[in-house]
N, C-alpha and C. Protein backbone atom coordinates (compact mmCIF):
# COMPACT_ATOMS: atom_id res chain seq x y z
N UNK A 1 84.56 125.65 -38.08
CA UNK A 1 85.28 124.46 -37.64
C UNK A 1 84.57 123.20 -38.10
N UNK A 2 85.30 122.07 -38.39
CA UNK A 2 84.87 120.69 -38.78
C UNK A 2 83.78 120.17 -37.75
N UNK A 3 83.04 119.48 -38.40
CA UNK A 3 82.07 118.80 -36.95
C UNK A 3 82.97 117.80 -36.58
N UNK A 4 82.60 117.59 -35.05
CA UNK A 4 83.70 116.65 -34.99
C UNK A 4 82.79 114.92 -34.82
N UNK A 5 83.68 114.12 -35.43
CA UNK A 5 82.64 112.47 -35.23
C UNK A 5 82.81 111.91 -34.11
N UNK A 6 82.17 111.74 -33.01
CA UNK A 6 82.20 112.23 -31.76
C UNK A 6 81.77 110.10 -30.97
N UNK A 7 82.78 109.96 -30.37
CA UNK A 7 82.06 108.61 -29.57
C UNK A 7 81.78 109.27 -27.89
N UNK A 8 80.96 108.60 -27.43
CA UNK A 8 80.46 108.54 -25.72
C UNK A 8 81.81 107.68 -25.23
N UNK A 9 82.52 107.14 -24.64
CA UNK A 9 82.89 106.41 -24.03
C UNK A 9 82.45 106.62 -22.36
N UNK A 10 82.01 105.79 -22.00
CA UNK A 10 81.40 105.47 -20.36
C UNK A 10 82.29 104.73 -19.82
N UNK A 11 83.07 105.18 -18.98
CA UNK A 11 83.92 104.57 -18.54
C UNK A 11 83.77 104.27 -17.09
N UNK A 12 83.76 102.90 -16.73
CA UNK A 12 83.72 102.14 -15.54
C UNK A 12 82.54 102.51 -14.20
N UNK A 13 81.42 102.42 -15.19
CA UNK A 13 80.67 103.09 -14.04
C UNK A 13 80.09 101.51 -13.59
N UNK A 14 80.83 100.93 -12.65
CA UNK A 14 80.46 99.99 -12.18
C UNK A 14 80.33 100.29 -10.39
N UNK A 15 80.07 98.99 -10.05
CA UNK A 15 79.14 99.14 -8.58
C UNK A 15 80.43 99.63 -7.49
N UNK A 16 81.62 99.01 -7.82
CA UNK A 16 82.62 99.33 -6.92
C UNK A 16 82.56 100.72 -6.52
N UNK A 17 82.40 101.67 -7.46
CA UNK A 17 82.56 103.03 -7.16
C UNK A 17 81.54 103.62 -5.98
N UNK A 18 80.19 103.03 -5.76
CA UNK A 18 79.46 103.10 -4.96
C UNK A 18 79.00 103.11 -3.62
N UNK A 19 80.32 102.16 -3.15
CA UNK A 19 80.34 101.86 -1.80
C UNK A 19 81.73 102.22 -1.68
N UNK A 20 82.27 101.73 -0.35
CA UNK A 20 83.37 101.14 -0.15
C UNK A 20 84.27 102.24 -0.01
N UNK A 21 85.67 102.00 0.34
CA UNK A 21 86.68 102.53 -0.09
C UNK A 21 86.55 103.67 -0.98
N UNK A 22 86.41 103.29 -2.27
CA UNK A 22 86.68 103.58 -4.12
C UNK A 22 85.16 104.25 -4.09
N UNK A 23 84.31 104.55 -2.89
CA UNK A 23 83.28 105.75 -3.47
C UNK A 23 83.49 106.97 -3.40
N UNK A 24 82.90 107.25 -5.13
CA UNK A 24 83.02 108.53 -5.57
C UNK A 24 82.64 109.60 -4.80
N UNK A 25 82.59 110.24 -4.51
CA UNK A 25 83.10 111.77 -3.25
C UNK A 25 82.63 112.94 -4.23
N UNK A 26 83.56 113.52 -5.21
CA UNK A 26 83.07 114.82 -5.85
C UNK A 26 83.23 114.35 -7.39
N UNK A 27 82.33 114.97 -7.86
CA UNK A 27 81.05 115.10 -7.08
C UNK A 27 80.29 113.76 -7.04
N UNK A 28 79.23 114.03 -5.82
CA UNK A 28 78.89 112.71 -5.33
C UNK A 28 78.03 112.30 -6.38
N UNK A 29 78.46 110.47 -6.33
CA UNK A 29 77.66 109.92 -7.39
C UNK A 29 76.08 109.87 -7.46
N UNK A 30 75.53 110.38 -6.31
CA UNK A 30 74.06 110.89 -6.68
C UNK A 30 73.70 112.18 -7.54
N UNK A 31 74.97 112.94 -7.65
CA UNK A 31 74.55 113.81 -8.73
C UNK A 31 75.64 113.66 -9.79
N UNK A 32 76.76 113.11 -10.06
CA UNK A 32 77.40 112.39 -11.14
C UNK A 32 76.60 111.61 -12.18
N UNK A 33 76.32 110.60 -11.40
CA UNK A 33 75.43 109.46 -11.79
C UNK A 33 74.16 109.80 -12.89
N UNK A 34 73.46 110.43 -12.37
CA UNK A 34 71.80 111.34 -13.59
C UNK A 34 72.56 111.91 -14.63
N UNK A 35 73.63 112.45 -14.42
CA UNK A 35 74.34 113.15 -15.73
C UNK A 35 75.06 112.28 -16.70
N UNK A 36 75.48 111.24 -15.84
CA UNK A 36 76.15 110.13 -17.15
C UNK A 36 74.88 109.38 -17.61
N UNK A 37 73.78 109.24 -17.31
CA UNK A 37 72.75 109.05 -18.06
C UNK A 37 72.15 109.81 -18.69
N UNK A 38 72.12 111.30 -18.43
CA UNK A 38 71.62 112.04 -19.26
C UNK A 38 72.90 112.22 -20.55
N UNK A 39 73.82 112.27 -20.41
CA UNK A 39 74.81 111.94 -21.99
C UNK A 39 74.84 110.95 -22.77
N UNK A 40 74.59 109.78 -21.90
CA UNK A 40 73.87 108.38 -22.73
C UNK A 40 72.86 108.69 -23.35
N UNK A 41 71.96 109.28 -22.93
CA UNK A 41 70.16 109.49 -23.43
C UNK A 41 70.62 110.51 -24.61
N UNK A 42 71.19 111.78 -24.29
CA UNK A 42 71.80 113.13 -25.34
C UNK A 42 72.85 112.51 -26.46
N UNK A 43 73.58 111.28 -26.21
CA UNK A 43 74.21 110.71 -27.43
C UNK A 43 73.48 109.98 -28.23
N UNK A 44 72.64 109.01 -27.36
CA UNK A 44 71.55 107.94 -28.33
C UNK A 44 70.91 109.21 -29.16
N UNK A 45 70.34 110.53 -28.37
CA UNK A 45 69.55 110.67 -29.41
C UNK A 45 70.18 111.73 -30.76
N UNK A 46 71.41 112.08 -30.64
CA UNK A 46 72.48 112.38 -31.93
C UNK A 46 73.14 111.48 -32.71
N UNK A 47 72.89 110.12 -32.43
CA UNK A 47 73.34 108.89 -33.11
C UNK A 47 74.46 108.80 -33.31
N UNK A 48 75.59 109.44 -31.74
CA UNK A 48 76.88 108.97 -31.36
C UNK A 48 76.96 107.54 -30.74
N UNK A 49 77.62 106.91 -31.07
CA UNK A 49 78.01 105.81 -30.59
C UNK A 49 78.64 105.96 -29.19
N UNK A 50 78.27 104.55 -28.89
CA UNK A 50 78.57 104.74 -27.20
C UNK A 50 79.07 103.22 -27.12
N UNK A 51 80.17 103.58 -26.09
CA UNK A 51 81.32 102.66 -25.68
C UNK A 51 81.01 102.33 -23.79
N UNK A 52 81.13 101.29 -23.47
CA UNK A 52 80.81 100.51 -22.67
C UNK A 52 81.90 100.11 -21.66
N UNK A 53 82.66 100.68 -20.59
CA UNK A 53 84.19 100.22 -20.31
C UNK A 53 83.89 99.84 -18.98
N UNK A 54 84.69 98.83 -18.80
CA UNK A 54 84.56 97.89 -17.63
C UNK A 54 85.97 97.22 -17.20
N UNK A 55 86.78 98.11 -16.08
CA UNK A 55 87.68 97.36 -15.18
C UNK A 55 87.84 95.94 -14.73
N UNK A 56 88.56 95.09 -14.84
CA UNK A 56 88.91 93.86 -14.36
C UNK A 56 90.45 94.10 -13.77
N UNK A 57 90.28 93.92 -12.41
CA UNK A 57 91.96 93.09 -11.66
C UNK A 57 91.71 91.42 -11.78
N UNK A 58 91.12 90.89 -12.35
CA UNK A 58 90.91 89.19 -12.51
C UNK A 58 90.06 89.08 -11.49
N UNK A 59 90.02 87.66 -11.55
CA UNK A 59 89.39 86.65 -10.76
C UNK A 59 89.74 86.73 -8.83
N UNK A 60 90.68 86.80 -8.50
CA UNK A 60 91.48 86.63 -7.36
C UNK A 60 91.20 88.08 -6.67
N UNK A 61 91.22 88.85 -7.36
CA UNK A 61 91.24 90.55 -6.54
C UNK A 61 90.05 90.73 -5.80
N UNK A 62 90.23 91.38 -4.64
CA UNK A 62 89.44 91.63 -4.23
C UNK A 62 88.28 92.89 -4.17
N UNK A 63 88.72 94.00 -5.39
CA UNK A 63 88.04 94.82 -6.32
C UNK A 63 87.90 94.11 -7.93
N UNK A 64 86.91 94.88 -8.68
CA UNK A 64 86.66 94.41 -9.57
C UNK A 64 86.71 93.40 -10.39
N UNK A 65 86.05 92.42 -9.24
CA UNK A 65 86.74 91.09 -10.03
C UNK A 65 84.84 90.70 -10.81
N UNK A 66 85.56 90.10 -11.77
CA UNK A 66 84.84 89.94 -12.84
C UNK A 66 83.65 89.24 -12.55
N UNK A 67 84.00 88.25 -11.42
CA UNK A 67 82.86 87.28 -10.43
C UNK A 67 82.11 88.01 -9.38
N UNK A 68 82.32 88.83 -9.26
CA UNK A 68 81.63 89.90 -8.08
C UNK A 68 80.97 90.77 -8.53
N UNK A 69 79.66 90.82 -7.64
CA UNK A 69 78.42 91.94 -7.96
C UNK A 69 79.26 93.24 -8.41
N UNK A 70 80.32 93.48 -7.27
CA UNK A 70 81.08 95.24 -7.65
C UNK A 70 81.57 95.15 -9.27
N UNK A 71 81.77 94.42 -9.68
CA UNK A 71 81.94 94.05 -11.35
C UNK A 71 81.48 95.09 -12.30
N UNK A 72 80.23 94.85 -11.90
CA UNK A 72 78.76 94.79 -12.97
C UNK A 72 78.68 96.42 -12.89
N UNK A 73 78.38 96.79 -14.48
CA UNK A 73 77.56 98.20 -14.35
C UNK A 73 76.27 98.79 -13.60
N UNK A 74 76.74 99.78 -13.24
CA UNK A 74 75.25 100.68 -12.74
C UNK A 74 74.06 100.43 -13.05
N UNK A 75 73.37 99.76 -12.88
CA UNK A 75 71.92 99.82 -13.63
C UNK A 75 71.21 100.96 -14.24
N UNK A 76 71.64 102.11 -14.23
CA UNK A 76 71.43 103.06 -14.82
C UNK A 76 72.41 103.37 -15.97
N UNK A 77 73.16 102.98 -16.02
CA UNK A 77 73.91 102.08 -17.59
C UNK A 77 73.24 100.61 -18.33
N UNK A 78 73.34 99.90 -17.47
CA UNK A 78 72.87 98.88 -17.81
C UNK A 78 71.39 99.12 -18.71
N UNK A 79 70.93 99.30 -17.99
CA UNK A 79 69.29 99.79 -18.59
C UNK A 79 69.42 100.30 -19.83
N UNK A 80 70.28 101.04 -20.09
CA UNK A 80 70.15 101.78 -21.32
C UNK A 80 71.14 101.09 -22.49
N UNK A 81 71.82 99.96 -21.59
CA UNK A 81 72.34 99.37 -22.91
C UNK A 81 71.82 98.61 -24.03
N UNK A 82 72.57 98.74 -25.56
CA UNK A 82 72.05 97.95 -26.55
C UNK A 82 72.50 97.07 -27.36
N UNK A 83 72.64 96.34 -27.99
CA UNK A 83 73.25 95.17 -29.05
C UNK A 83 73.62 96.76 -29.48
N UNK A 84 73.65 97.76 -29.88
CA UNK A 84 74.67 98.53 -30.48
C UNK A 84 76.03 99.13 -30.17
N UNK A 85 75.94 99.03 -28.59
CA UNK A 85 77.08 99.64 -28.06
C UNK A 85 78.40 98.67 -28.16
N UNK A 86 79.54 99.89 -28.18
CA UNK A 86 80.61 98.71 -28.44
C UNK A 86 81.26 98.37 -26.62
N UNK A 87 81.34 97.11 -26.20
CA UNK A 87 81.77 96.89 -24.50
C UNK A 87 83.45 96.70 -24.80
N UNK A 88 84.08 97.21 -23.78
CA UNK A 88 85.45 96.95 -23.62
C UNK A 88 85.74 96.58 -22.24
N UNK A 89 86.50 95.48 -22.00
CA UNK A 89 87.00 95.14 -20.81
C UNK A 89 88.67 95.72 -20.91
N UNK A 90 88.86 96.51 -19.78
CA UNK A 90 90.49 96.45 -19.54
C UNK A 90 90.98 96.13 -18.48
N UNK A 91 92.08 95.93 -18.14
CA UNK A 91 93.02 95.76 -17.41
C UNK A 91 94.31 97.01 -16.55
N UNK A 92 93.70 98.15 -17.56
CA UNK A 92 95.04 99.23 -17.44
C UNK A 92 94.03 100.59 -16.98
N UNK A 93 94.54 101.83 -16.70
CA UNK A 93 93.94 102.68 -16.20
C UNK A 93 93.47 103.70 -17.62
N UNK A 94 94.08 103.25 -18.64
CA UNK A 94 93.77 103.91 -19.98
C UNK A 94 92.18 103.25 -20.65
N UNK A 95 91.81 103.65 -21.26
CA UNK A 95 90.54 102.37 -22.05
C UNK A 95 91.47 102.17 -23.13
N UNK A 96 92.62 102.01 -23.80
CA UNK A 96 93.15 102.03 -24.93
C UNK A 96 94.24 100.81 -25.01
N UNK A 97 95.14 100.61 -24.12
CA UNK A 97 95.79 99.41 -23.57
C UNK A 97 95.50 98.60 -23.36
N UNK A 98 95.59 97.25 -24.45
CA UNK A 98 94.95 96.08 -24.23
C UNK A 98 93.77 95.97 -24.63
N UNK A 99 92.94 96.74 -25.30
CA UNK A 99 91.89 96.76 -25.95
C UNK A 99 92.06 96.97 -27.29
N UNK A 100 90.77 96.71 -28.27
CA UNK A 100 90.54 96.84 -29.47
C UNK A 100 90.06 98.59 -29.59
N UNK A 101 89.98 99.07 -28.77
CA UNK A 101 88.97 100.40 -29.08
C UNK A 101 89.52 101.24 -30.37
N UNK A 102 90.71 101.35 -30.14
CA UNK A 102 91.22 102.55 -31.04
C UNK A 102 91.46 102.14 -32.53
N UNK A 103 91.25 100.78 -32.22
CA UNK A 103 90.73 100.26 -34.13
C UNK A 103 89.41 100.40 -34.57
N UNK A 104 88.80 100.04 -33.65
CA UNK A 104 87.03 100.19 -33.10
C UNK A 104 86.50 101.85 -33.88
N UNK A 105 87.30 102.54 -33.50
CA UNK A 105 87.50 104.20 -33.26
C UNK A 105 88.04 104.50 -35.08
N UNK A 106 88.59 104.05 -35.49
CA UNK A 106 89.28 104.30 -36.67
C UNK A 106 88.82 103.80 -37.68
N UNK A 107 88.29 103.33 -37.31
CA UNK A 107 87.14 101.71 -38.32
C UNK A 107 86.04 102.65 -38.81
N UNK A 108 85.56 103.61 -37.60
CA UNK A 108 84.42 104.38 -37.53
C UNK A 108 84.42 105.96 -38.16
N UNK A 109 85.88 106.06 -38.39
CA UNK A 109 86.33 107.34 -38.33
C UNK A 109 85.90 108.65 -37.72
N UNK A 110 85.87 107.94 -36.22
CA UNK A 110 85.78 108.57 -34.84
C UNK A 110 86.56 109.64 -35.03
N UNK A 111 87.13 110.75 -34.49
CA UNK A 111 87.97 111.50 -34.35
C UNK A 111 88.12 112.44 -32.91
N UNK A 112 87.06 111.98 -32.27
CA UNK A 112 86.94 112.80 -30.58
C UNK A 112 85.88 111.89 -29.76
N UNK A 113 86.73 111.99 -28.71
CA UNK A 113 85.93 111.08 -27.87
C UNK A 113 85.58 111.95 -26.53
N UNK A 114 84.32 111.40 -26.13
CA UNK A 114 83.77 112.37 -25.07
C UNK A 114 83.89 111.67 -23.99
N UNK A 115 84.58 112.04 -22.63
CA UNK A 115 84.88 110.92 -21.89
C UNK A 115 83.61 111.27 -20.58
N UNK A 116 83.32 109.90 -20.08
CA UNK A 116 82.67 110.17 -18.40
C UNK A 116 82.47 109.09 -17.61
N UNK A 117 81.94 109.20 -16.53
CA UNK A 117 82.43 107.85 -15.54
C UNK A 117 83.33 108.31 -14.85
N UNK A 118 84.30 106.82 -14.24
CA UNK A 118 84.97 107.25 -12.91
C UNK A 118 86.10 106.68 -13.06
N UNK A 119 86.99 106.71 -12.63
CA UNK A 119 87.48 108.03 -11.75
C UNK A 119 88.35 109.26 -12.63
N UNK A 120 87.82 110.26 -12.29
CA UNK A 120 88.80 111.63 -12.87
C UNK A 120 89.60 111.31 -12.48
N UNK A 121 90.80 110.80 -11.20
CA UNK A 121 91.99 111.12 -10.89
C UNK A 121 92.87 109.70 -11.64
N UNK A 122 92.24 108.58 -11.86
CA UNK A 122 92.45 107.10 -12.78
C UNK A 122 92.45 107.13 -14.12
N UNK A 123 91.25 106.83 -14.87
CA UNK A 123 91.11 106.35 -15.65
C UNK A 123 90.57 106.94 -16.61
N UNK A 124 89.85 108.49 -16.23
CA UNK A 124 89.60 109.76 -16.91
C UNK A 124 91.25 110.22 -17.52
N UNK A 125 91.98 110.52 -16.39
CA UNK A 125 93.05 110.91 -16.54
C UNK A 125 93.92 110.43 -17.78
N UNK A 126 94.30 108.73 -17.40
CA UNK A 126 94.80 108.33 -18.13
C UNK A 126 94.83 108.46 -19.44
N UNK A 127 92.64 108.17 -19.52
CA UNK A 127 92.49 108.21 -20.87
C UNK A 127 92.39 109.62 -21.86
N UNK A 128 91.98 110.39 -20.87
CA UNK A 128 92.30 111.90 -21.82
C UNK A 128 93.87 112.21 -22.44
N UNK A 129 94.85 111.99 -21.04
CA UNK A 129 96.57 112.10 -21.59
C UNK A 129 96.48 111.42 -23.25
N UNK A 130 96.19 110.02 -23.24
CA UNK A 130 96.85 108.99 -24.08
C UNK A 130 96.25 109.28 -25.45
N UNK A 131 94.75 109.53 -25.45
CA UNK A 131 94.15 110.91 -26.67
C UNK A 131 95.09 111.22 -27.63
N UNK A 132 95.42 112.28 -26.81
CA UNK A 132 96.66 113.12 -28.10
C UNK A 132 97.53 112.10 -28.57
N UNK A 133 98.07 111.29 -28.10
CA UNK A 133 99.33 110.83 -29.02
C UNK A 133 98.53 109.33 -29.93
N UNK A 134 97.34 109.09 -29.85
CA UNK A 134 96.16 108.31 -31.20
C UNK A 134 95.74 109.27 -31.51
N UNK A 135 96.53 110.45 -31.80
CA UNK A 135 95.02 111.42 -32.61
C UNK A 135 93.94 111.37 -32.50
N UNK A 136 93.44 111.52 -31.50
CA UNK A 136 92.00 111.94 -30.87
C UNK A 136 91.98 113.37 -30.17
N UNK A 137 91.24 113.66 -30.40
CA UNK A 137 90.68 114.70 -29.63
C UNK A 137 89.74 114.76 -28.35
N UNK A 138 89.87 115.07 -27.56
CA UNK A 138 89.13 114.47 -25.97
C UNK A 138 88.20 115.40 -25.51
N UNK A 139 87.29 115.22 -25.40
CA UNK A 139 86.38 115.44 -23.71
C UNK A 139 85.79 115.17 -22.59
N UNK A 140 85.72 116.15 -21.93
CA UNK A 140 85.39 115.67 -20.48
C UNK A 140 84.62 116.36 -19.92
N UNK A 141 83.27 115.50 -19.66
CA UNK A 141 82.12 116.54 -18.65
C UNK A 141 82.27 116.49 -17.27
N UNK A 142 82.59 117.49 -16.25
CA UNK A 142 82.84 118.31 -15.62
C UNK A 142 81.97 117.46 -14.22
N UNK A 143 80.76 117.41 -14.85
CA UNK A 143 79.47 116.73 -13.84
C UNK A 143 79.50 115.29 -14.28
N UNK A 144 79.55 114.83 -14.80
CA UNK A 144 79.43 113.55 -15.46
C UNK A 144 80.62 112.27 -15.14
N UNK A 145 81.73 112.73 -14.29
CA UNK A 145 82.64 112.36 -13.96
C UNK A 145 82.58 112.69 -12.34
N UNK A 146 83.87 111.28 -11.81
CA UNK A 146 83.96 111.67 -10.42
C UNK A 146 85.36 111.58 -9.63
N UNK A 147 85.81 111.88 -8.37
CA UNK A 147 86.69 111.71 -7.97
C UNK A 147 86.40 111.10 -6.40
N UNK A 148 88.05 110.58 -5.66
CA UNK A 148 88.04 110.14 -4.66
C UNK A 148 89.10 111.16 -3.95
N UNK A 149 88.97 111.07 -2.24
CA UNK A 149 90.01 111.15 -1.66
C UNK A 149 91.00 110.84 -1.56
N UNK A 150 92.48 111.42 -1.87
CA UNK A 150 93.57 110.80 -2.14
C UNK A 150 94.51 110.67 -0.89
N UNK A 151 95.43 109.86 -0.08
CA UNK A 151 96.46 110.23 0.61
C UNK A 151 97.26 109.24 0.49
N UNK A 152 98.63 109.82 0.61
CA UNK A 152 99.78 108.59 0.91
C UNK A 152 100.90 108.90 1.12
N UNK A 153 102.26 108.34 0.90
CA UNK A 153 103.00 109.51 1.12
C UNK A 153 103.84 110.59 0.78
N UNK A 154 103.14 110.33 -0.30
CA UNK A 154 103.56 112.43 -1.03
C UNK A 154 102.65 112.79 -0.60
N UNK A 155 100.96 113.05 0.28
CA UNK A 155 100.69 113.89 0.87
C UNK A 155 99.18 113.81 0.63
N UNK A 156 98.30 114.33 0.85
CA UNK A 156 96.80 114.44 0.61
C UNK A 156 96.26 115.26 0.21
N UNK A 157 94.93 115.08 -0.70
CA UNK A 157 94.46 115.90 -1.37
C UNK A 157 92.76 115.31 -1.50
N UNK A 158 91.68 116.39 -0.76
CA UNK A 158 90.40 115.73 -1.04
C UNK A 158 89.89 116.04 -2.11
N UNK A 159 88.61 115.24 -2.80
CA UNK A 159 88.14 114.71 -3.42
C UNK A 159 87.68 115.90 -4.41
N UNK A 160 87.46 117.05 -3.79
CA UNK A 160 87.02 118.31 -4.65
C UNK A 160 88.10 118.98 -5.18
N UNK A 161 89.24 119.27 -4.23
CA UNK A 161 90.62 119.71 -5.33
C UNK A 161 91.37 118.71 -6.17
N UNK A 162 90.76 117.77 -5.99
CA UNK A 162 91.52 116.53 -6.79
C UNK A 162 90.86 116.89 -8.14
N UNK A 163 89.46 116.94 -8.25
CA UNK A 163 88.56 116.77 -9.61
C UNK A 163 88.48 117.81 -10.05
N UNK A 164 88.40 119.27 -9.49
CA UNK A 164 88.36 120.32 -10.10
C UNK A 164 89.83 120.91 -10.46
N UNK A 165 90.83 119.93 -9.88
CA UNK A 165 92.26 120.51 -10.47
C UNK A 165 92.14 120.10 -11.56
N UNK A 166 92.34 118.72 -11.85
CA UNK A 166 92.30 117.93 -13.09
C UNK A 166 91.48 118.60 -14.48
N UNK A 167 90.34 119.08 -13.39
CA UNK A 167 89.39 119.49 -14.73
C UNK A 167 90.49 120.73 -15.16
N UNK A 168 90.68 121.82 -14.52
CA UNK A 168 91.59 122.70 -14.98
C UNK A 168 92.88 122.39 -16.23
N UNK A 169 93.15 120.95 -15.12
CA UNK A 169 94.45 120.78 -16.23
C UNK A 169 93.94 119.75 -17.49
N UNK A 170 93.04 119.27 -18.01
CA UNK A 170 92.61 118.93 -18.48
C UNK A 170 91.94 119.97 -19.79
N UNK A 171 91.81 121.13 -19.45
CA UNK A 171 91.32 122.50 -20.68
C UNK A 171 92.50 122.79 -20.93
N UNK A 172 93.47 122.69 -20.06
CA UNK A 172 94.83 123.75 -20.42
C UNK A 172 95.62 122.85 -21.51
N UNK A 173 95.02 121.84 -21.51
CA UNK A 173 96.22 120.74 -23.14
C UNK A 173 94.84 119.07 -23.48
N UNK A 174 94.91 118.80 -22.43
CA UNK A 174 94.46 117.42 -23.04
C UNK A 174 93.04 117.37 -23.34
N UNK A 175 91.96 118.16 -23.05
CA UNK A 175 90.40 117.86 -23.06
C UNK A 175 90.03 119.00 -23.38
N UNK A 176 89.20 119.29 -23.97
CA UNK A 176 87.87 120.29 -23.79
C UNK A 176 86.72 120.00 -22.39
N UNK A 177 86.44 120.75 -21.53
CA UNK A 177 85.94 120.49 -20.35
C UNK A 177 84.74 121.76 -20.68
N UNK A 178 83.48 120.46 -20.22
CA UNK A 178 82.42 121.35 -20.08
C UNK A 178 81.13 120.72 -19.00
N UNK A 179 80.25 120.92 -19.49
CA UNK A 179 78.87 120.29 -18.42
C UNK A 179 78.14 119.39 -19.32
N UNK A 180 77.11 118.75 -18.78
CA UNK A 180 76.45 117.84 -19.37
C UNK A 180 75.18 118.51 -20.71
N UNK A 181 74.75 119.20 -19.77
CA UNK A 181 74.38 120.20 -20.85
C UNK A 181 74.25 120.82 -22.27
N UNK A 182 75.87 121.89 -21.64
CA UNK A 182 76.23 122.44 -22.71
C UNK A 182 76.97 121.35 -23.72
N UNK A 183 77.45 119.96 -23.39
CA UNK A 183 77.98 118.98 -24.53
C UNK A 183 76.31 118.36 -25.44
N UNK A 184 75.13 118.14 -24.39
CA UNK A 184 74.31 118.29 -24.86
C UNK A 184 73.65 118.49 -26.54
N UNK A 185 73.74 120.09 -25.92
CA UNK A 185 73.60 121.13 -26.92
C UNK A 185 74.44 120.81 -27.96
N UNK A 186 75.92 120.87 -27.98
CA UNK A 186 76.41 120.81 -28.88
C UNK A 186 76.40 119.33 -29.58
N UNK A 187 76.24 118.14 -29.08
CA UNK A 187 76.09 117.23 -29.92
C UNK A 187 75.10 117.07 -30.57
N UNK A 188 73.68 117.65 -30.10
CA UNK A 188 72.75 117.62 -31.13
C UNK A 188 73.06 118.44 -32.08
N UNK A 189 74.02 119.45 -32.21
CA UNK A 189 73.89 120.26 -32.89
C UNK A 189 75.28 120.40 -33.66
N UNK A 190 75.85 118.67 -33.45
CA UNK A 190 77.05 118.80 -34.18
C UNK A 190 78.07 119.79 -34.19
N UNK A 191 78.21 120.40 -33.25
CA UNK A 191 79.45 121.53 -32.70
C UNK A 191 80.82 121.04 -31.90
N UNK A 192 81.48 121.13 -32.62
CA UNK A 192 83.02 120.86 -31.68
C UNK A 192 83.06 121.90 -30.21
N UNK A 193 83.57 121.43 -29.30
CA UNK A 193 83.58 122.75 -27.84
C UNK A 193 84.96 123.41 -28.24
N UNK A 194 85.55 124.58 -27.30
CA UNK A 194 86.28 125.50 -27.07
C UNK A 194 86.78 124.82 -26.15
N UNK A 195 88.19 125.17 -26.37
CA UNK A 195 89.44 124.76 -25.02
C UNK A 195 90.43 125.70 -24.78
N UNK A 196 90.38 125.67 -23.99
CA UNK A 196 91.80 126.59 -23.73
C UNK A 196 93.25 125.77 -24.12
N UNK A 197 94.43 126.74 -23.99
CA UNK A 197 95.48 126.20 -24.54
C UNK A 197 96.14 126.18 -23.45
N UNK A 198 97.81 125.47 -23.43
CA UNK A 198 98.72 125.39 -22.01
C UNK A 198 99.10 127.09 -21.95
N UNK A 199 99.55 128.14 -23.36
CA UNK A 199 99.96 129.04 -23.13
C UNK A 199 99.50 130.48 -22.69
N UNK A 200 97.75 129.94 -23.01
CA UNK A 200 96.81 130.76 -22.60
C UNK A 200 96.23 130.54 -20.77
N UNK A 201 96.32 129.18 -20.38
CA UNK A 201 96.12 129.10 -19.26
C UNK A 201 97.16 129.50 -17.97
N UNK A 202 98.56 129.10 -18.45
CA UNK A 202 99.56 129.55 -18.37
C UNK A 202 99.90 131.56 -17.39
N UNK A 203 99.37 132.11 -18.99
CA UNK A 203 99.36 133.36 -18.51
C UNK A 203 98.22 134.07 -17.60
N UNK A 204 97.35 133.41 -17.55
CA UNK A 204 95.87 133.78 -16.74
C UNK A 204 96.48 133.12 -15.48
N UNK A 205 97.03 131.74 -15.15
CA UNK A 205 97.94 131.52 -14.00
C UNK A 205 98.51 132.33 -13.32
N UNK A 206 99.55 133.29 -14.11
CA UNK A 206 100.34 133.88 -13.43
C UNK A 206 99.63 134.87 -12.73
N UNK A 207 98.73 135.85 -13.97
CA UNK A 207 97.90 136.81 -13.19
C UNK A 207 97.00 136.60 -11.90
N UNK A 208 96.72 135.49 -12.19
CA UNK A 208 95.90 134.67 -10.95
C UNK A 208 96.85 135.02 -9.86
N UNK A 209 97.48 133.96 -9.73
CA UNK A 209 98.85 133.94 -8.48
C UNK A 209 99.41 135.30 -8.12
N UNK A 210 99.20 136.41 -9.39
CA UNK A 210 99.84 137.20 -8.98
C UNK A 210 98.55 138.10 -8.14
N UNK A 211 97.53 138.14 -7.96
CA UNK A 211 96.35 138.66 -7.88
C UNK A 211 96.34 138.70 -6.55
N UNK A 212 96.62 137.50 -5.84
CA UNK A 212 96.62 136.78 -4.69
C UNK A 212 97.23 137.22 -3.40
């Protein structure tokens, strides 16, 4: 298989996620958190480029507003940033809408992007779906990402079947899903990951359900 030219994108690991409301749950950002730095540290040292993404609702909101401490990246991002990384501010739950990235990405002749940060059920989501149709190829580390408690009124769902569904549906078409680790490994070592397909997950589904 082709190696693939691989960007980091870090997506929104800012302070909001930390507290509040909008804190990350599963997995908890004390063990999320070391792993999106350890893929920062495992990309710097394969000389993948790394992307910088940062939520804005404006000025007026009372989340992520651009004037507020909850704004600002993690200091455990921060720290490791450099005049090399490319920063994107958005507005949308995609990193691709309203941004320059995917020229950024093509300029570079990127071809897979490794996604992590927060939230799996937001802005992971979004941005893995929207992948396929820019010809990209997606991933997503497993640990390196997080989720929240969801309810409203179609119904509720906590924070651990929220992130480990996603991750599921996320191998079955839009991402390659793995650990911090094993992406690790393979980026030093220039290796594309294994994914499952919708028609292969599909039939292991049924047997599943039917198992049951």
């Amino acid at each position: 298989m082709t190696a693939p030219r691989r960007a980091l994108i870090v997506i929104d690991v800012q302070q909001e996620y930390f507290s509040g409301p909008l804190e990350i749950q599963y997995p908890p950002h004390a063990d999320s958190l070391p792993r999106i730095a350890r893929a920062i540290d495992a990309a710097s040292a394969a000389g993948i480029p790394v992307v910088a993404v940062q939520h804005t609702a404006g000025e007026d909101a009372p989340v992520f507003n651009p004037t507020q401490p909850g704004f600002r990246l993690h200091p455990e991002v921060a720290s490791r940033r450099t005049d090399e990384w490319k920063s994107v501010i958005k507005q949308y739950g995609t990193v691709f809408a309203g941004t320059d990235l995917l020229q950024w990405l093509r300029e570079r002749e990127i071809d897979t992007i490794t996604l992590i940060g927060y939230m799996t059920n937001n802005c992971v989501l979004a941005s893995a779906a929207e992948a396929e149709t820019r010809g990209l190829a997606a991933e997503v580390l497993s640990d390196a990402t997080g989720a929240i408690n969801i309810a409203n009124e179609a119904g509720f769902a906590d924070a651990k079947t929220v992130h480990t569904t996603l991750m599921a549906l996320f191998n079955s078409n839009f991402a390659a899903v793995t650990d911090t680790a094993t992406w690790s490994d393979a980026a030093a070592a220039g290796r594309p990951l294994p994914k499952s397909d919708l028609g292969s997950s599909a039939v292991t589904g049924a047997q599943r359900a039917g198992q049951a």
